[in-house]
Protein backbone atom coordinates (compact mmCIF):
# COMPACT_ATOMS: atom_id res chain seq x y z
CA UNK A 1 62.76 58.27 182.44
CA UNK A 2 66.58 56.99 183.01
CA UNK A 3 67.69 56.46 186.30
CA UNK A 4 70.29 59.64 187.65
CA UNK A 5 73.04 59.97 185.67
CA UNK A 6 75.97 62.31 184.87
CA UNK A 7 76.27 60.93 181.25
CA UNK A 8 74.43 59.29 178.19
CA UNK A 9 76.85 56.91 176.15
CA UNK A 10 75.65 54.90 174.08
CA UNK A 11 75.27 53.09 170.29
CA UNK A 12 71.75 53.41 169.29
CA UNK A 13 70.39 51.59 166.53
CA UNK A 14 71.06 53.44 163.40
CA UNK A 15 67.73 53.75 161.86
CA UNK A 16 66.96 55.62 165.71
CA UNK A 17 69.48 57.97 165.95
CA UNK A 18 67.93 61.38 164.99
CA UNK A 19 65.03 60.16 167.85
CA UNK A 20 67.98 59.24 170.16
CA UNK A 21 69.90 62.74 169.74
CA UNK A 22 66.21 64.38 170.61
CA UNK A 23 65.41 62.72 173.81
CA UNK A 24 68.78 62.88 174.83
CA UNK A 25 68.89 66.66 173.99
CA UNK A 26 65.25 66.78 176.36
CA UNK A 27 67.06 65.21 179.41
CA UNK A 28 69.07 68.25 179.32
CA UNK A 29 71.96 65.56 180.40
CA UNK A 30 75.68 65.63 178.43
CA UNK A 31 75.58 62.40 175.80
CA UNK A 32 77.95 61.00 173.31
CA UNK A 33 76.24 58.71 170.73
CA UNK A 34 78.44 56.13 168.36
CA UNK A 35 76.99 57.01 164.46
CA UNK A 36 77.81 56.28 161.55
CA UNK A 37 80.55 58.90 160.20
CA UNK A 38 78.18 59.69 156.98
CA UNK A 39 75.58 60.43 159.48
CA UNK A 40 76.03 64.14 158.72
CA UNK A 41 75.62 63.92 155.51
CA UNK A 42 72.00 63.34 154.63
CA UNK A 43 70.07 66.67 153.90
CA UNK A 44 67.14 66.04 155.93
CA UNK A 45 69.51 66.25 158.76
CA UNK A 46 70.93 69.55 158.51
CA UNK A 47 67.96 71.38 160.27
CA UNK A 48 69.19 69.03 163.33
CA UNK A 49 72.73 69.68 163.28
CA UNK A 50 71.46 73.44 163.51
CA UNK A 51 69.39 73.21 166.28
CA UNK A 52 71.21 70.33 168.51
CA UNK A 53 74.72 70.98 167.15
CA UNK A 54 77.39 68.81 168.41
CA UNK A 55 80.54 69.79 170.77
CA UNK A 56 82.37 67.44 169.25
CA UNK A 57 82.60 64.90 165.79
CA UNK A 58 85.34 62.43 166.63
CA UNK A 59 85.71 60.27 163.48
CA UNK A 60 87.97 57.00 164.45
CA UNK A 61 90.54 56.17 162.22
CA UNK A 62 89.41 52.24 162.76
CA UNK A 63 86.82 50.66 161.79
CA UNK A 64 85.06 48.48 164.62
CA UNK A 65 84.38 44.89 164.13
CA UNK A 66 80.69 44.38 165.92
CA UNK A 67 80.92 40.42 165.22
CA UNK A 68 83.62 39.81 165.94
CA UNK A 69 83.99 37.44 162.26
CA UNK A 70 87.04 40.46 161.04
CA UNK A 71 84.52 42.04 158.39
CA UNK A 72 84.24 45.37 159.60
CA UNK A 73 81.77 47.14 157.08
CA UNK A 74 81.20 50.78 158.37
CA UNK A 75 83.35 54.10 159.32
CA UNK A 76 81.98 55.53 162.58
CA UNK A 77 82.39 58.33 164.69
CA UNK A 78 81.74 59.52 168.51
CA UNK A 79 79.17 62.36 168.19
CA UNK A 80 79.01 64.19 171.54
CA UNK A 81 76.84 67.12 173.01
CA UNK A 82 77.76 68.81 176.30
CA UNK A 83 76.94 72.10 175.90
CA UNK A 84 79.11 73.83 173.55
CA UNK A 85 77.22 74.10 170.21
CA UNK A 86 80.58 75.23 168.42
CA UNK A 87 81.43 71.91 166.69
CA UNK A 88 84.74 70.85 166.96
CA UNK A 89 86.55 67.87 165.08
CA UNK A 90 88.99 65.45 165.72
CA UNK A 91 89.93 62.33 164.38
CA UNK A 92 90.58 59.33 167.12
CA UNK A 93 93.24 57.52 166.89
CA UNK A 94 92.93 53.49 167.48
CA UNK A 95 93.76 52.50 171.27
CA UNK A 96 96.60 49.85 171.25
């Protein structure tokens, strides 16, 4: 059980991330999760978007470097859940 929180951020590993959105959904908490942007697109998922939808896809217009070597591989978006299960989407522009 996490520790008292307001909020659930984080980047789970991707080949977790329908088991992450489920627990997260149990702790009845708001959470935003970093996923990949085709995330979405797999068919098996579509029975979860339905049932846990999303508030919010935010798709940024970067894509991250996690090594830090300048070979950033993968489009990505902030997926976040507080509530509102009309999904909304917005692309995120990169912060100077």
């Amino acid at each position: 059980v996490p520790k008292a929180c307001d909020w659930i951020i984080t980047n789970p590993p991707f080949n977790l991330a329908e088991q992450f959105i489920r627990r997260c959904d149990a702790l009845h908490k708001p959470f935003a999760l970093l996923l990949k942007s085709q995330f979405w697109h797999a068919a098996k998922r579509y029975g979860l978007f339905q049932t846990i939808s999303p508030t919010w896809i935010l798709p940024l217009t970067w894509r991250p470097d996690f090594t830090g070597k300048g070979q950033a591989m993968m489009d990505m978006s902030w997926v976040v859940w507080n509530g509102n299960s009309d999904t909304r989407y917005r692309p995120l522009k990169r912060p100077e």
